[in-house]
Protein backbone atom coordinates (compact mmCIF):
# COMPACT_ATOMS: atom_id res chain seq x y z
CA UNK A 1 -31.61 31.07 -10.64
CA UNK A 2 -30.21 30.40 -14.18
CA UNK A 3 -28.63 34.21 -14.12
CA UNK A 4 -27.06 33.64 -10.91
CA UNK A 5 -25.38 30.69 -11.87
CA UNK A 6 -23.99 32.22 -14.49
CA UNK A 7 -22.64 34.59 -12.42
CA UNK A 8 -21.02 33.05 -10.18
CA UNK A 9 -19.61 30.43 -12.53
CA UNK A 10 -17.35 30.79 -15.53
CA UNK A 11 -14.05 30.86 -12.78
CA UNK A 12 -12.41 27.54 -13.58
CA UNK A 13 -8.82 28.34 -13.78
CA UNK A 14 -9.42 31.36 -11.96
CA UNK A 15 -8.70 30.25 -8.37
CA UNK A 16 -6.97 32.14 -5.80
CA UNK A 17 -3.90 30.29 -5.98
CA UNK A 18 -2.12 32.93 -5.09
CA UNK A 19 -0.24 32.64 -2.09
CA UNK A 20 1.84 29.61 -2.61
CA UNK A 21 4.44 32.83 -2.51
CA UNK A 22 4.58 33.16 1.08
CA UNK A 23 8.27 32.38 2.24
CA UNK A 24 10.80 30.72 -0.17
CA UNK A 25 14.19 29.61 1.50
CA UNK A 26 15.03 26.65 3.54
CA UNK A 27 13.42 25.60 6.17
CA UNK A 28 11.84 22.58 7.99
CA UNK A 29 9.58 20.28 5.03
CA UNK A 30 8.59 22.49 2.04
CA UNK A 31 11.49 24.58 1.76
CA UNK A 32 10.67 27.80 3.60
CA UNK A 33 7.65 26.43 5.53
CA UNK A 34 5.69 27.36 2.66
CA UNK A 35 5.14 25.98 -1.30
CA UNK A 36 3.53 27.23 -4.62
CA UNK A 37 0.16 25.32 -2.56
CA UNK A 38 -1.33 28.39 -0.54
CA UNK A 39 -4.01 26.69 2.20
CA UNK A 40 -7.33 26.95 0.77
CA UNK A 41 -6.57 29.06 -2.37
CA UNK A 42 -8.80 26.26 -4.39
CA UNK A 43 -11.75 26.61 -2.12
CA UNK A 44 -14.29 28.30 -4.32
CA UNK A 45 -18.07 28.37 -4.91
CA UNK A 46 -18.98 26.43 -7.78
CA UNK A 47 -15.24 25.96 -8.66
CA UNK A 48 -15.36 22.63 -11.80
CA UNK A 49 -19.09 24.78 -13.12
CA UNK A 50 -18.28 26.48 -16.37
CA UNK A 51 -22.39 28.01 -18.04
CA UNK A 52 -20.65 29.29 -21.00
CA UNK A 53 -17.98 29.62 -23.50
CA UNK A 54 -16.09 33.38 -23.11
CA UNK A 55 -13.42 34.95 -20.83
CA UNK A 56 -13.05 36.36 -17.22
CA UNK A 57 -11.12 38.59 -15.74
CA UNK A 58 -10.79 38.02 -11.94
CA UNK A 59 -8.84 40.20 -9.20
CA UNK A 60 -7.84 38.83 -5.61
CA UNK A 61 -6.65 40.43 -2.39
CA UNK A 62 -5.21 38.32 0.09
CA UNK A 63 -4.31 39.19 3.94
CA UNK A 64 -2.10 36.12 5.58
CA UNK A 65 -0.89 36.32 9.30
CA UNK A 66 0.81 33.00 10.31
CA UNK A 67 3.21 31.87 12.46
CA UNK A 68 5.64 28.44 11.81
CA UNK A 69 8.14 27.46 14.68
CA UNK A 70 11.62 26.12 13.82
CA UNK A 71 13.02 27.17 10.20
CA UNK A 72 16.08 27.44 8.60
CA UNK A 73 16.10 30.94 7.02
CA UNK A 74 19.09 33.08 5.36
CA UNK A 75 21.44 30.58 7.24
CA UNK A 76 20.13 30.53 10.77
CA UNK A 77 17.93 28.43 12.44
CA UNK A 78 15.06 30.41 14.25
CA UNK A 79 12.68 29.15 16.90
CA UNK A 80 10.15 31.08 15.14
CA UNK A 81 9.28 33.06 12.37
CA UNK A 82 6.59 35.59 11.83
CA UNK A 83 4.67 36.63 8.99
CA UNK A 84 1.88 39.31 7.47
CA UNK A 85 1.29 39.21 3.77
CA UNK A 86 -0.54 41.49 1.46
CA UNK A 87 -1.17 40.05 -2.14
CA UNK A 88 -2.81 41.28 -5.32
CA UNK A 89 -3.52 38.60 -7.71
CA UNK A 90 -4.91 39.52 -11.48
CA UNK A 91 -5.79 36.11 -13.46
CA UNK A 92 -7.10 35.66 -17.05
CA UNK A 93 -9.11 32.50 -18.11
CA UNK A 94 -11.00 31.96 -21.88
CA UNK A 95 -13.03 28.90 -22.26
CA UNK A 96 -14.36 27.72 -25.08
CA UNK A 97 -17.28 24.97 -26.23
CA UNK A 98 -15.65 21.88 -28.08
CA UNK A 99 -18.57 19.89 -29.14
CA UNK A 100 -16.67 16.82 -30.53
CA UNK A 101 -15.60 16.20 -26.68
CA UNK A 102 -18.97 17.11 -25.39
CA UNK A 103 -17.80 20.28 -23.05
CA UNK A 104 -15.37 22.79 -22.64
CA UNK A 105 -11.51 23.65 -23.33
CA UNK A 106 -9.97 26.57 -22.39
CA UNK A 107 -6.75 28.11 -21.01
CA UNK A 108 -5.27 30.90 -18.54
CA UNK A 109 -2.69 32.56 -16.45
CA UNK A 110 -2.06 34.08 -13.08
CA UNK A 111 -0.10 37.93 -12.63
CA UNK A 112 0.82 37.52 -8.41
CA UNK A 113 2.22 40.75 -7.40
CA UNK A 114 2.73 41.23 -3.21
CA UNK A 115 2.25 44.45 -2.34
CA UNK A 116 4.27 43.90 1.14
CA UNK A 117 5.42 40.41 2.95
CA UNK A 118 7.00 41.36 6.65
CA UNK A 119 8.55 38.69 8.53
CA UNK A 120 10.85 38.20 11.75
CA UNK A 121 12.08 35.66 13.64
CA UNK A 122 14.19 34.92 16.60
CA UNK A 123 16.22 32.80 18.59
CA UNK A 124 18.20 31.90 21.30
CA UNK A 125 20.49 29.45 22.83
CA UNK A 126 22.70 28.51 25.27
CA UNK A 127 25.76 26.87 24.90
CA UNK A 128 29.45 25.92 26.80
CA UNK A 129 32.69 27.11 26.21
CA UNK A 130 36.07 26.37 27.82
CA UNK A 131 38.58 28.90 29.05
CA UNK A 132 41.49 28.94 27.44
CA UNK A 133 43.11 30.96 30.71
CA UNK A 134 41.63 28.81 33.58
CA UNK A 135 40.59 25.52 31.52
CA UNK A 136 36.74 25.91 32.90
CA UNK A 137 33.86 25.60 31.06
CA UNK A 138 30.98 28.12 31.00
CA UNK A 139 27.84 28.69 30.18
CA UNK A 140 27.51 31.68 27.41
CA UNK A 141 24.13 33.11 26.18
CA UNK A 142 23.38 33.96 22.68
CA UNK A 143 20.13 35.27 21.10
CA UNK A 144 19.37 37.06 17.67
CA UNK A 145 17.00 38.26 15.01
CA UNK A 146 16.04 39.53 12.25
CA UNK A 147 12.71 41.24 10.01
CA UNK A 148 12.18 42.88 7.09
CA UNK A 149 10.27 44.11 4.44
CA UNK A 150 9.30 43.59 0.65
CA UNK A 151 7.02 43.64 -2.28
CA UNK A 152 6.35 43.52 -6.03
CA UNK A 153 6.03 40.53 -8.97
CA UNK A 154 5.81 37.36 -7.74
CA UNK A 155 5.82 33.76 -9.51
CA UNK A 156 3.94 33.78 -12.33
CA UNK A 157 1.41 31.14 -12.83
CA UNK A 158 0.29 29.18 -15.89
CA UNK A 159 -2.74 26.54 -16.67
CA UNK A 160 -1.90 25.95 -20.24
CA UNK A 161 -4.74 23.31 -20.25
CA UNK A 162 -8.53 23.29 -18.39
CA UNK A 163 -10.80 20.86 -19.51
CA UNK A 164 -14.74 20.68 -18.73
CA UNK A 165 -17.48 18.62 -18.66
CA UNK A 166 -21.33 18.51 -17.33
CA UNK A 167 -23.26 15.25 -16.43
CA UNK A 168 -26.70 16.45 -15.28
CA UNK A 169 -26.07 18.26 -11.52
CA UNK A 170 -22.31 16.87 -11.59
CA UNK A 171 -19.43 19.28 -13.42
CA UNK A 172 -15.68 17.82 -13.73
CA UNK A 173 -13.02 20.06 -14.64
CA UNK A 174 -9.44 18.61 -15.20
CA UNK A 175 -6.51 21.97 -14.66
CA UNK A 176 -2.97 21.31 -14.48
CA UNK A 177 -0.85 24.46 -13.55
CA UNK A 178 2.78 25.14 -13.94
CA UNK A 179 4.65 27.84 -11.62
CA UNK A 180 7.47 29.77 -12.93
CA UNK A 181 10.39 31.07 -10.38
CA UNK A 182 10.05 34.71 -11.68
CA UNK A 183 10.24 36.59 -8.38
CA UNK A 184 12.65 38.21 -6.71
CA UNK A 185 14.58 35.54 -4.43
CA UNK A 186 17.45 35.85 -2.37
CA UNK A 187 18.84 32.44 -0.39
CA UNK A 188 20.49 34.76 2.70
CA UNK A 189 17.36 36.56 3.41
CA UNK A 190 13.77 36.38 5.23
CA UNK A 191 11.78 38.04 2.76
CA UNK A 192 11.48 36.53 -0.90
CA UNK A 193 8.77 37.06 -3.57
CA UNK A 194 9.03 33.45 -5.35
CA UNK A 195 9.94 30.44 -4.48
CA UNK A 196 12.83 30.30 -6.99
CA UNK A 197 11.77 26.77 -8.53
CA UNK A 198 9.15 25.63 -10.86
CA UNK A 199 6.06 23.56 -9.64
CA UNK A 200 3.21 21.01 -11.78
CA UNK A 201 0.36 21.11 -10.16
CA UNK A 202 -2.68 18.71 -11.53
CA UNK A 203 -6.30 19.00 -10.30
CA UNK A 204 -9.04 17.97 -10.75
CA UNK A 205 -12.31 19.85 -9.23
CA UNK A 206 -15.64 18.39 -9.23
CA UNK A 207 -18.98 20.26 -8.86
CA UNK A 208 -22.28 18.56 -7.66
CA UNK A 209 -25.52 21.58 -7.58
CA UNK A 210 -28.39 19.88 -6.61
CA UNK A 211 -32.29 22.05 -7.66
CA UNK A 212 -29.63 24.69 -8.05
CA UNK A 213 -29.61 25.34 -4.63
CA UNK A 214 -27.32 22.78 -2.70
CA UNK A 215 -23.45 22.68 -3.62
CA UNK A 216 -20.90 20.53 -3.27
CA UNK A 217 -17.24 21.32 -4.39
CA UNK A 218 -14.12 19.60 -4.39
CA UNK A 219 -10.51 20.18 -5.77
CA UNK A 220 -7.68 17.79 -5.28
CA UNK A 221 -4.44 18.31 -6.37
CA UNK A 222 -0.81 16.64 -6.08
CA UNK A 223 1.97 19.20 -6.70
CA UNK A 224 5.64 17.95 -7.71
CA UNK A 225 8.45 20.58 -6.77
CA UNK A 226 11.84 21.24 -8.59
CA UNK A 227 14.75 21.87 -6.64
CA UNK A 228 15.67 24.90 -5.99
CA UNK A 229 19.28 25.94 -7.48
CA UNK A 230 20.58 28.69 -4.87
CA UNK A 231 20.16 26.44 -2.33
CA UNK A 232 20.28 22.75 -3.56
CA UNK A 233 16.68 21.88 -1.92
CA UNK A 234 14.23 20.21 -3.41
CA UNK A 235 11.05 20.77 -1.34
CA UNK A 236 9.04 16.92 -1.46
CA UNK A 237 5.67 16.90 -3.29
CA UNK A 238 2.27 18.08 -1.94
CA UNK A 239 -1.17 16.31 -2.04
CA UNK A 240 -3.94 19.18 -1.08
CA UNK A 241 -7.67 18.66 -1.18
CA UNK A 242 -9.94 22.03 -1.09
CA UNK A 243 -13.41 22.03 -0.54
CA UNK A 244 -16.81 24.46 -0.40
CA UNK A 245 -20.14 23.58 1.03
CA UNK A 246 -22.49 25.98 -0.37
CA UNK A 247 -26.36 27.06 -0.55
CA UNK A 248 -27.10 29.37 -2.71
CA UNK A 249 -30.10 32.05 -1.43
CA UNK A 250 -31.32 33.41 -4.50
CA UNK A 251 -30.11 34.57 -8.08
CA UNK A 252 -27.68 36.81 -6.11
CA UNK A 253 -26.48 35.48 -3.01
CA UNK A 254 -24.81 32.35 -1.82
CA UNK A 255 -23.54 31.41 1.74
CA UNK A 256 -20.58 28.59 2.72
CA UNK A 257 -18.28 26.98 4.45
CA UNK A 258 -14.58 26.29 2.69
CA UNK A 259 -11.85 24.06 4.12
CA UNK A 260 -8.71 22.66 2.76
CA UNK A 261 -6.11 19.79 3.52
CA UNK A 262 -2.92 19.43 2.79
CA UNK A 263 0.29 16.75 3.02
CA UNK A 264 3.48 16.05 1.97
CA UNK A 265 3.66 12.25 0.21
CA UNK A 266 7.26 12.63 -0.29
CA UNK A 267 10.23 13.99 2.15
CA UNK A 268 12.41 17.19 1.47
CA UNK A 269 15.79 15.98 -0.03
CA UNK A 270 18.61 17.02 -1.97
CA UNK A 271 21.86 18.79 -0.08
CA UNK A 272 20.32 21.57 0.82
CA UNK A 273 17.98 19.75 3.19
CA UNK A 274 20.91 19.42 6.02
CA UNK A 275 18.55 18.98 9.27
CA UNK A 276 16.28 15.81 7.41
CA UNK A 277 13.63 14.59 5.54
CA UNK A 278 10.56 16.45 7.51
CA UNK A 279 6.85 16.22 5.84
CA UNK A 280 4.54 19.39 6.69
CA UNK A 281 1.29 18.89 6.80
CA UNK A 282 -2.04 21.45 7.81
CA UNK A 283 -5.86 21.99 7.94
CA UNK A 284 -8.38 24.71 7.47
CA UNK A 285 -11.92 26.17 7.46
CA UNK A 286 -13.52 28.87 7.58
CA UNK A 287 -17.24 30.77 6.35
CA UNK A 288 -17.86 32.16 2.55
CA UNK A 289 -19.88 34.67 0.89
CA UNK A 290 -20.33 35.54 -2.78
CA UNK A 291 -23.00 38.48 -4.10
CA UNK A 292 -23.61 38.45 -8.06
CA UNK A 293 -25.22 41.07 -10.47
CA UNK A 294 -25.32 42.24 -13.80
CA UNK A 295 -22.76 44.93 -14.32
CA UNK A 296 -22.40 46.83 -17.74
CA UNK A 297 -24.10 43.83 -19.54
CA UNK A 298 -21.78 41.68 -17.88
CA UNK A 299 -21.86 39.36 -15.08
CA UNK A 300 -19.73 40.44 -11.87
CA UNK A 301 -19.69 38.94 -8.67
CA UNK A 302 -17.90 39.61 -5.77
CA UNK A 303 -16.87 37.26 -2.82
CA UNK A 304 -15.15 37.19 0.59
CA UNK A 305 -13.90 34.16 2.66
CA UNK A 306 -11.75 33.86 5.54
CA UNK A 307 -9.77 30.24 6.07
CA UNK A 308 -8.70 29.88 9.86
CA UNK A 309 -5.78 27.43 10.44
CA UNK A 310 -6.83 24.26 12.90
CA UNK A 311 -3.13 22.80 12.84
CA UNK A 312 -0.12 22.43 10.87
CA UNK A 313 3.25 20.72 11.19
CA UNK A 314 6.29 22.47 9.73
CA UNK A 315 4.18 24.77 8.20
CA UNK A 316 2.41 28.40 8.60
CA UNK A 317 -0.49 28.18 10.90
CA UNK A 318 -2.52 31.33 10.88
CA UNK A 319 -5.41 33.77 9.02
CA UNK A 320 -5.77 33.84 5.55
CA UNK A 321 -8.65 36.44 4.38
CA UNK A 322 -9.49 36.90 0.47
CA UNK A 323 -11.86 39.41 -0.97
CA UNK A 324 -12.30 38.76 -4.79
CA UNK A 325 -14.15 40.74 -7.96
CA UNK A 326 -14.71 38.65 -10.82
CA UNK A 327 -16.52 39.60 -14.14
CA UNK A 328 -17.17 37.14 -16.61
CA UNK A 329 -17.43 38.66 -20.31
């Protein structure tokens, strides 16, 4: 049971925290309908257990198909938008044992690159108009839409800091993460690959394995938002809780349940934010699996999870699947 554990831990700072890509711009509460946050990115097995000092290496594909109703995008407000996502994530963590502080210090960073985000939206209105020939008013008709494609780099991540410690069955890691606006944005259309604003983003996940078979994980989080420049909106901050009820099967196999929560604690402001202060809000949960062996010496393990949206206001509401390979050196 020892091996397996050290398998499947060492990923502190290697979340899949992907997806907090998903559509920049301005819309109704987190600008776009979406933040650096992606639902249930945090949501991992054994996520604050670090066995040992050394590095990882961990790869993540992510499949999003969500819908949000009522967003301000490229200038136009649409009744709905539309949205499939395809995301490759590469992330690099070293920890290392500090004995003078009784645990573990480390560092890492996140490469997000999308290989293709499609969204559309529509809408339609009617509306009155008065006849300049005959002075009457009627009633005039007018729908639109829109869709497109794109991919490559997203915004890059950073967690200059992870700390670790172990207390018997309990593990407490502390990981604050920065978010750099270093893809490709554009303020007039549907399809962006960053957010075009820098996030801070402090957790703190907590681990509790009991006879190394029953698991208990928790990450909470409170994310502050810059504004964003091109469009003078300052998306309000983010409180998100992620968590993973786990038993573990043997010295390679481990079944779950993950979930996540997630609210605003502060409106969306600045002049950008022309139709109000909204706060978006959402909730998740779905099964996980994770399968570990030895691979060249090394320890790999690779997991799946799929996080099924049970509500959200002014946000995405949809399927989010991940499939993950991790090796641990």
């Amino acid at each position: 049971m020892r091996d397996m554990l050290r398998r499947l831990g060492g990923r502190i700072g290697v979340p899949p925290l992907l997806f907090f890509l998903w559509l920049p711009g301005a819309a109704l509460a987190a600008e776009g309908g979406a933040s650096h946050y992606m639902q249930g990115a945090y949501g991992d097995f054994l996520m604050a257990y670090v066995p040992d000092p050394g590095f990882s290496v961990r790869n993540d594909s992510v499949f999003l198909s969500a819908h949000m109703g009522g967003a301000l995008k490229g200038g136009r407000l649409y009744a709905g938008l539309d949205q499939t996502s395809v995301m490759n994530i590469t992330t690099v963590t070293g920890m290392f044992e500090v004995p003078a502080m009784g645990g573990f210090l480390g560092l890492g960073f996140g490469l997000p690159f999308i290989v293709n985000e499609h969204v559309t939206g529509d809408a339609a209105a009617d509306y009155g108009a008065r006849s300049r020939r005959t002075g009457l008013t009627s009633v005039h008709h007018v729908a639109f839409g829109g869709g497109g494609d794109r991919g490559g780099l997203s915004d890059i991540f950073l967690m200059p800091l992870i700390a670790n410690w172990t207390f018997g069955e309990c593990h407490l890691t502390v990981m604050p993460m920065v978010f750099l606006p270093t893809g490709y944005y554009s303020a007039s259309s549907l399809t962006s690959l960053g957010m075009n604003y820098a996030s801070f983003d402090g957790n703190v996940a907590f681990t509790w394995l009991h006879d190394e078979r029953y698991e208990l994980s928790l990450d909470a989080g409170y994310m502050i938002n810059t504004e964003n420049m091109a469009t003078r909106y300052v998306s309000g901050n983010q409180i998100h809780v992620d968590w993973t009820l786990a038993y573990h099967v043997n010295e390679g196999l481990a079944l779950g349940a993950v979930g996540y929560l997630f609210a605003q604690t502060t409106p969306d402001s600045g002049p950008g934010a022309s139709l109000g202060g909204f706060y978006s809000s959402g909730a998740g949960i779905g099964p996980a699996i994770s399968c570990a062996a030895p691979l060249w010496g090394n320890d790999f393990t690779v997991e799946t999870k799929w996080l099924h949206g049970l509500g959200a206001s002014h946000s995405f509401l949809g399927e989010t699947v991940y499939g993950s390979l991790l090796l641990a050196f």
